[in-house]
Every structure is written in C-alpha cells, then in structure tokens.
Protein backbone atom coordinates (compact mmCIF):
# COMPACT_ATOMS: atom_id res chain seq x y z
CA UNK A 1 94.91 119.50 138.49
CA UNK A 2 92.57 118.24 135.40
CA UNK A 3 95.07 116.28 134.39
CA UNK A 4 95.33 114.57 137.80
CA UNK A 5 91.93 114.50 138.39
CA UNK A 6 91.41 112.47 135.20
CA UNK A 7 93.95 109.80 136.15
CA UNK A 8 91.87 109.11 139.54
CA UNK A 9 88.46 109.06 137.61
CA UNK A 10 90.07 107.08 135.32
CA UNK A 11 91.54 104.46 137.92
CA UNK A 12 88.23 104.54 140.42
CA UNK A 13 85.44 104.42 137.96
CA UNK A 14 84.70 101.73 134.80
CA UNK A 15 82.93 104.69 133.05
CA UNK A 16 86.33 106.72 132.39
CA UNK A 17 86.74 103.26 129.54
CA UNK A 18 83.77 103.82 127.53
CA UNK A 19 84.44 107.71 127.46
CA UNK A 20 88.57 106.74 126.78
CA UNK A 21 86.84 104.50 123.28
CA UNK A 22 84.82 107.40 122.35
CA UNK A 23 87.59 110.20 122.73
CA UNK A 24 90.05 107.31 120.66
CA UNK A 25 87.81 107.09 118.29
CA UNK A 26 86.59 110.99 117.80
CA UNK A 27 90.85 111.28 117.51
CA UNK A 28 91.12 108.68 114.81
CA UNK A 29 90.56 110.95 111.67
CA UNK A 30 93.21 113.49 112.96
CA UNK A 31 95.93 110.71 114.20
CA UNK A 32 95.22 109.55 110.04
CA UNK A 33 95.84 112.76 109.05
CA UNK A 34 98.71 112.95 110.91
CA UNK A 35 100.19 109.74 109.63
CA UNK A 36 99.39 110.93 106.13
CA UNK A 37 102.64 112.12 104.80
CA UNK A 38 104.23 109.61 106.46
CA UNK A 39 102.22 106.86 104.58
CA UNK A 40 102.34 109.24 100.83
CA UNK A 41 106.34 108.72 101.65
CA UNK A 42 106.54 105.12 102.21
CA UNK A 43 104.26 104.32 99.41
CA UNK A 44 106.17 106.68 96.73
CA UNK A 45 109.35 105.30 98.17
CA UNK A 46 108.15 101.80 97.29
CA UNK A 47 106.74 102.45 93.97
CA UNK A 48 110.33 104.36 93.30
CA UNK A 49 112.05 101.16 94.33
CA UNK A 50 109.84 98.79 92.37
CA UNK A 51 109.82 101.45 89.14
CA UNK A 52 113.95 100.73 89.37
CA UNK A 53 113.53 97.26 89.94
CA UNK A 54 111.65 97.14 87.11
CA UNK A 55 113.54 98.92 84.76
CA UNK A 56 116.69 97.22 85.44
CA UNK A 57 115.02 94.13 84.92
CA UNK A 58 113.45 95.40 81.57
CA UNK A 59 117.24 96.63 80.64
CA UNK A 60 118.39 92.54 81.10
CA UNK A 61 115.90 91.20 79.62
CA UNK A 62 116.25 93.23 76.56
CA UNK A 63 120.07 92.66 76.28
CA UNK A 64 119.29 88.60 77.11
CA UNK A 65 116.51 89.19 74.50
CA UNK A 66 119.09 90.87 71.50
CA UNK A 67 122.16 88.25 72.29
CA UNK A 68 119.38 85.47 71.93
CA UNK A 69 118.52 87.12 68.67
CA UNK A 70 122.31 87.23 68.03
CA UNK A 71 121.95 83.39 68.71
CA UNK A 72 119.40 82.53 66.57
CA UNK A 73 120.78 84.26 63.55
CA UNK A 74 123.88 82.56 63.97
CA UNK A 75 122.19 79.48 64.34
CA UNK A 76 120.05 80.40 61.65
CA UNK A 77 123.00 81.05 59.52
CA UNK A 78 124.95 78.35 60.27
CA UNK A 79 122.20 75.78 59.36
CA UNK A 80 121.78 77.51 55.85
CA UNK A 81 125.38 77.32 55.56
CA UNK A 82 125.17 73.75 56.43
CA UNK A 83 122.48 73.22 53.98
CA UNK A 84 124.73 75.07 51.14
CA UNK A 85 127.83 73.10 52.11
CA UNK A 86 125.52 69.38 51.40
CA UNK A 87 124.46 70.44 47.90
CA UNK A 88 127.80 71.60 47.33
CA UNK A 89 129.29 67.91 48.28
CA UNK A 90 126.77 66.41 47.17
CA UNK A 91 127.35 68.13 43.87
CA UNK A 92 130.96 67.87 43.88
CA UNK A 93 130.26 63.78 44.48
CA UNK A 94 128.86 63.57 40.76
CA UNK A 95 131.91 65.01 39.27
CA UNK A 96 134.65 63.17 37.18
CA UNK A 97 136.96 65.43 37.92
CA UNK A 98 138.82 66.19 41.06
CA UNK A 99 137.58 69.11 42.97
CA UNK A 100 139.20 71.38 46.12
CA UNK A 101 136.38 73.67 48.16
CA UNK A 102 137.14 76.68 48.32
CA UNK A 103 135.93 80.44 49.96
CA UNK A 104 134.72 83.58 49.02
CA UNK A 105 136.82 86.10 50.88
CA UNK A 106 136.33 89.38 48.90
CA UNK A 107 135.18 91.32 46.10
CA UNK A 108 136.20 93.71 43.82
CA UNK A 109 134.60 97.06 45.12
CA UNK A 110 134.74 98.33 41.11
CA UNK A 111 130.80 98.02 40.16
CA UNK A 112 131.86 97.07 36.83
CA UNK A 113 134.04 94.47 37.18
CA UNK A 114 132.73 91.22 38.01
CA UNK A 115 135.97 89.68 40.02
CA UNK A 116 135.99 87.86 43.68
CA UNK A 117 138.54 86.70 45.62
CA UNK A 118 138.97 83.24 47.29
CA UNK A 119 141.05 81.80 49.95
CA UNK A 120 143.15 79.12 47.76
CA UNK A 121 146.54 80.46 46.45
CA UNK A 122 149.14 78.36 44.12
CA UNK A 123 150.36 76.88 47.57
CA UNK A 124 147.07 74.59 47.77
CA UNK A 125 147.36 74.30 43.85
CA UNK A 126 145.10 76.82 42.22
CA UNK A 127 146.26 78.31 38.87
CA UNK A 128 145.34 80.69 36.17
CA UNK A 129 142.42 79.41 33.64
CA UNK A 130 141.07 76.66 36.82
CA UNK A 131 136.86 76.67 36.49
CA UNK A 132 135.30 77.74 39.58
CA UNK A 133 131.66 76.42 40.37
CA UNK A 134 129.46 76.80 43.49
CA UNK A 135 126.65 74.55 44.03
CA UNK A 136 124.28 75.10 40.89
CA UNK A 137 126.62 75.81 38.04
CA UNK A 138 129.44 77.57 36.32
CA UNK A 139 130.58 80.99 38.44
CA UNK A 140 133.70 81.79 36.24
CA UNK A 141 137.70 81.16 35.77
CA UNK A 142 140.70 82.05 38.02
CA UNK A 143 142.73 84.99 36.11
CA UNK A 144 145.78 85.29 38.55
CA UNK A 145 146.65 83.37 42.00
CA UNK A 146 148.90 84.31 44.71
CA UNK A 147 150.29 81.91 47.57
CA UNK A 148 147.08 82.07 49.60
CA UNK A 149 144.13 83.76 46.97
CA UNK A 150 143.36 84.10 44.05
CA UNK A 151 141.11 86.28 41.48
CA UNK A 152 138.26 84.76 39.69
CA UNK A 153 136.59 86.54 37.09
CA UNK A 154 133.09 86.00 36.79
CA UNK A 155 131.08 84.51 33.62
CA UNK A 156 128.92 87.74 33.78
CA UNK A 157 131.85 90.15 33.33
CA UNK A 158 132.07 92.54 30.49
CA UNK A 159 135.29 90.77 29.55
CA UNK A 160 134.40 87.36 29.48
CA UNK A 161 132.62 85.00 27.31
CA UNK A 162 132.57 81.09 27.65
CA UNK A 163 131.69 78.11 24.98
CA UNK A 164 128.09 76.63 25.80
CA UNK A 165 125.69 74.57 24.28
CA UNK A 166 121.86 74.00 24.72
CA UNK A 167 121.42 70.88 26.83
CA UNK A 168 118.16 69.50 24.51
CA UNK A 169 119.63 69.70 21.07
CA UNK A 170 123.35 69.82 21.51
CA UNK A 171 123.16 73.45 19.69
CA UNK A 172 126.73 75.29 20.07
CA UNK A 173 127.39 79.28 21.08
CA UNK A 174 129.42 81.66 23.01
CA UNK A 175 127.56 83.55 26.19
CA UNK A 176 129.07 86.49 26.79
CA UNK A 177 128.75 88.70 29.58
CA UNK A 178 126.89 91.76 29.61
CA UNK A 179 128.54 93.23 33.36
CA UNK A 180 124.59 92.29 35.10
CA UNK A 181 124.70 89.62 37.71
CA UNK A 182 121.58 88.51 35.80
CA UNK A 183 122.14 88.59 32.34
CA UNK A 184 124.48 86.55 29.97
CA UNK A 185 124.05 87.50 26.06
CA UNK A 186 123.96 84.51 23.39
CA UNK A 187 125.46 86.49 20.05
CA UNK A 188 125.81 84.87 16.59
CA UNK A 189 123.04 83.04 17.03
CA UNK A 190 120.82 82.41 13.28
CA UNK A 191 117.23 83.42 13.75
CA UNK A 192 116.29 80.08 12.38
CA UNK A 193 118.30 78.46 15.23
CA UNK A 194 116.58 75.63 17.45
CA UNK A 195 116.55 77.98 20.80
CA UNK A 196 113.88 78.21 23.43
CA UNK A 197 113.12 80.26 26.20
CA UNK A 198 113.61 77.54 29.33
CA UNK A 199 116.31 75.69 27.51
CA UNK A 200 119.14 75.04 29.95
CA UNK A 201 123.29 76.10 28.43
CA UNK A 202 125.94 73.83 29.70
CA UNK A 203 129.74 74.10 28.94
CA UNK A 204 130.59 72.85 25.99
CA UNK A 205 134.16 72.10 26.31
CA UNK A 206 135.50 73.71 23.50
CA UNK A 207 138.60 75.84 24.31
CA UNK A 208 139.79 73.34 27.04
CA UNK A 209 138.82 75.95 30.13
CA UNK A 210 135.49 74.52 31.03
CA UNK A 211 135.05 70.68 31.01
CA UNK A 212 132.02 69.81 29.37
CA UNK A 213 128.58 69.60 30.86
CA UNK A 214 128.38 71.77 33.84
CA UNK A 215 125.25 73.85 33.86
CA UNK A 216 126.09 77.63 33.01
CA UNK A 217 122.68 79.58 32.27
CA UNK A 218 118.65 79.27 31.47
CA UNK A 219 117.60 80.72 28.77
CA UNK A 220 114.93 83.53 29.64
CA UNK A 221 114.45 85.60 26.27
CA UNK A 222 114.52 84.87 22.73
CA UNK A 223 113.56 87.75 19.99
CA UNK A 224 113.33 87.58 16.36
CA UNK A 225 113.93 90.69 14.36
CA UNK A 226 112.20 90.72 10.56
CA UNK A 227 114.60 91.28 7.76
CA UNK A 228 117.39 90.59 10.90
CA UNK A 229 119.84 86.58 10.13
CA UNK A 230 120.86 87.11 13.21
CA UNK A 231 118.39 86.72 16.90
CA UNK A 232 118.97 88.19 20.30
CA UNK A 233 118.93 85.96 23.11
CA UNK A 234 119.83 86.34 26.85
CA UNK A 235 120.18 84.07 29.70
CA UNK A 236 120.21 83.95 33.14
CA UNK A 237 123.42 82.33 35.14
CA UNK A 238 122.38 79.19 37.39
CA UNK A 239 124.76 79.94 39.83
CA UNK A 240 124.20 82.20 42.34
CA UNK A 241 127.37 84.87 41.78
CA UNK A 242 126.06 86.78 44.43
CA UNK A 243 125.05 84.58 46.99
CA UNK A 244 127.81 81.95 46.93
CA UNK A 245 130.24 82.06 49.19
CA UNK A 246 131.33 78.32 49.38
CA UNK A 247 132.75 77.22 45.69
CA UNK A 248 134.32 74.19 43.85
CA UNK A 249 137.90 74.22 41.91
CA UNK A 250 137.21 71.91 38.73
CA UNK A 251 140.73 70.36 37.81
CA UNK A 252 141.29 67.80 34.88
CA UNK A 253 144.70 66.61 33.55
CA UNK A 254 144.32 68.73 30.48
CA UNK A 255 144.29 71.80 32.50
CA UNK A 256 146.89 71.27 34.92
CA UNK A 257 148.89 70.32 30.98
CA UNK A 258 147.67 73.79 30.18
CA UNK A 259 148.52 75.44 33.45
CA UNK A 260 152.35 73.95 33.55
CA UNK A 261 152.46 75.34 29.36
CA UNK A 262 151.68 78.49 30.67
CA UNK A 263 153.43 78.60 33.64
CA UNK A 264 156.64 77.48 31.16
C-alpha cells in the first residue's frame, strides 16, 4: 500500500521530484560503497595487466638491448681488426721480400712454451725455419708444418735465441728468450759496449733465418756490474705475441734454398 501510494504522489504532485533528488542523493555514499569492491577489482585488475605489460616489455627490451651490445662489439671488433689488417698491409707493402698473411688459430696450452699455431700448412707453401712477423716486428720462426698449419715458436721462448743488432750503431748480439712475453735477454754483451736503454734491435741477418732489418725488440734495461766484463741487458719484443692474431710469412730465395736442403 506505501509502495503504491508513493507511485500516485509521485505521478500527481511536482513535490515527490525534489524529495526523489534528496533521497538520491542521501543514497549516494551507500550506492559508492556498494560499488567499492567492484571498482578495488577493476583497478587491481588493470594495474595487474599493465605490471605484465610492462614487464614483458622490459624482458624485450633488455634482450634487444644485449644483442645490440652483441652488435656493437662485433662491430667494434671488426673495425679494430680492420685497423690491424691496414698496418699489417701496409707493412707488408715496404717489404723486399714476398710475404703470404697468415692466422693465428691456436696456442700451445703449456705455460712454458711459447708456440702458436697458424692456418698455413706446406700445401700454401710454409716450411720449417720461414720468419713469421705481425704488424710491428719479429714474432718468431716456423719449427714444423703440416698440410694446413703449422707451429711457430716464438722469439720469447726459453729455447730460442735470434741474431740482432742495435739499429743506431750497427752493434751485433744474440737475444735470447727468457719464456716472459715481455722480456728478451741480450747475453755476451762487454760492459763497455755502445748500448742504451731506448735503442731499437733489428735482425741482423746472420744465420740466414731472419732477413735483415725487421724490428725485433726495444731495449728497456741496461746494468753495469763493478769488477763484472760482461753487462746485463733486457729488451722488450715490438711485436705484440699476445695480441696478434693476423701475421706475415717472410720468404726470400735463400730460404726457400735452405728449406728444399733440408727438406733433401
């Protein structure tokens, strides 16, 4: 009966309106209250979507991020590389002698044994005693050669020595190696020699291995000993043994004579 009587009130008089906007609005706050978890729901529902959104994102641009990284190294690399492979033709261009480039491919795991192994064999005409360079100066002497590689041992190793010379005064020696990437030791040597710290050693050319004037070592420390004829010097290779990886066969007609008497 309320209920009815409300509905005529409410169609016969304007006055039911005004009380209907009050009664809305005295209703809002429980209507909100109402609509509350509904609202909490949608909104964590949203933020839940964007969160994943977001992390996937986050997880592709990180792996676009580390294979643009990838890129740049490589590109980084390769234009060192490039850089490396100019000084070495550009080196190569101010020899008299005829040269093949060659590539570092391994080394001998044994810390005291200075060998490497590079990807020219007897098939591309490598042979045993054949001067290998890289870019800044002598790196050592192939000691055996298969069809595809060979084994170059290094001017640093314990086993080798090679003739040099000082480049300012013409001043002969022998620098033998000491098993140090860093270190070459000049024995023999008279304390009154003419021998400076700075003074660059080039192949001499004695022995018939190493042609003659290719840069081999700095000197970096000269000592005199009192009551001693003989001083202690040691030098530091030019070329980078560790470093290279792109090197230079040296080949002269009196080698490949040597090589065939050998092979005979």
């Amino acid at each position: 009966m309320i209920c009815l009587s409300l509905i005529i009130s409410d169609y016969q008089f304007d006055q039911m309106q005004r009380i209907r906007a009050w009664l809305s609005l005295a209703v809002t706050p429980v209507q909100w209250l109402v609509d509350v978890p509904q609202r909490s729901w949608t909104w964590l529902d949203e933020r839940l979507q964007v969160r994943d959104e977001l992390i996937a994102e986050n997880k592709q641009l990180r792996a676009k991020t580390l294979l643009a990284e990838r890129r740049v190294q490589k590109l980084a690399a390769l234009t060192v590389e490039n850089f490396r492979l100019r000084d070495l033709l550009n080196s190569s261009e101010q020899l008299d002698e005829k040269v093949t480039v060659s590539e570092l491919v391994g080394i001998n795991s044994d810390p005291f044994t200075h060998q490497v192994i590079i990807n020219n064999g007897f098939n591309s005409g490598a042979f045993v005693g054949q001067p290998v360079l890289d870019a800044t100066g002598v790196m050592g002497q192939i000691i055996s050669t298969s069809a595809f590689t060979s084994r170059v041992l290094l001017i640093t190793d314990a086993d080798h020595a090679i003739p040099v010379q000082v480049n300012r005064n013409g001043l002969r020696t022998v620098a033998y190696g000491l098993g140090q990437y860093d270190y070459l030791e000049l024995q023999d040597l008279s304390d009154t020699a003419d021998i400076e710290v700075g003074d660059i050693l080039v192949s001499s050319g004695l022995g018939l291995r190493f042609p003659k004037g290719y840069p081999v070592a700095q000197v970096i420390e000269v000592r005199h000993f009192t009551g001693q004829d003989f001083a202690k010097v040691w030098a530091k290779p030019t070329a980078q043994l560790d470093r290279s990886r792109h090197l230079l066969l040296i080949e002269t007609p009196q080698q490949q004579n040597l090589a065939q008497q050998d092979g005979n």
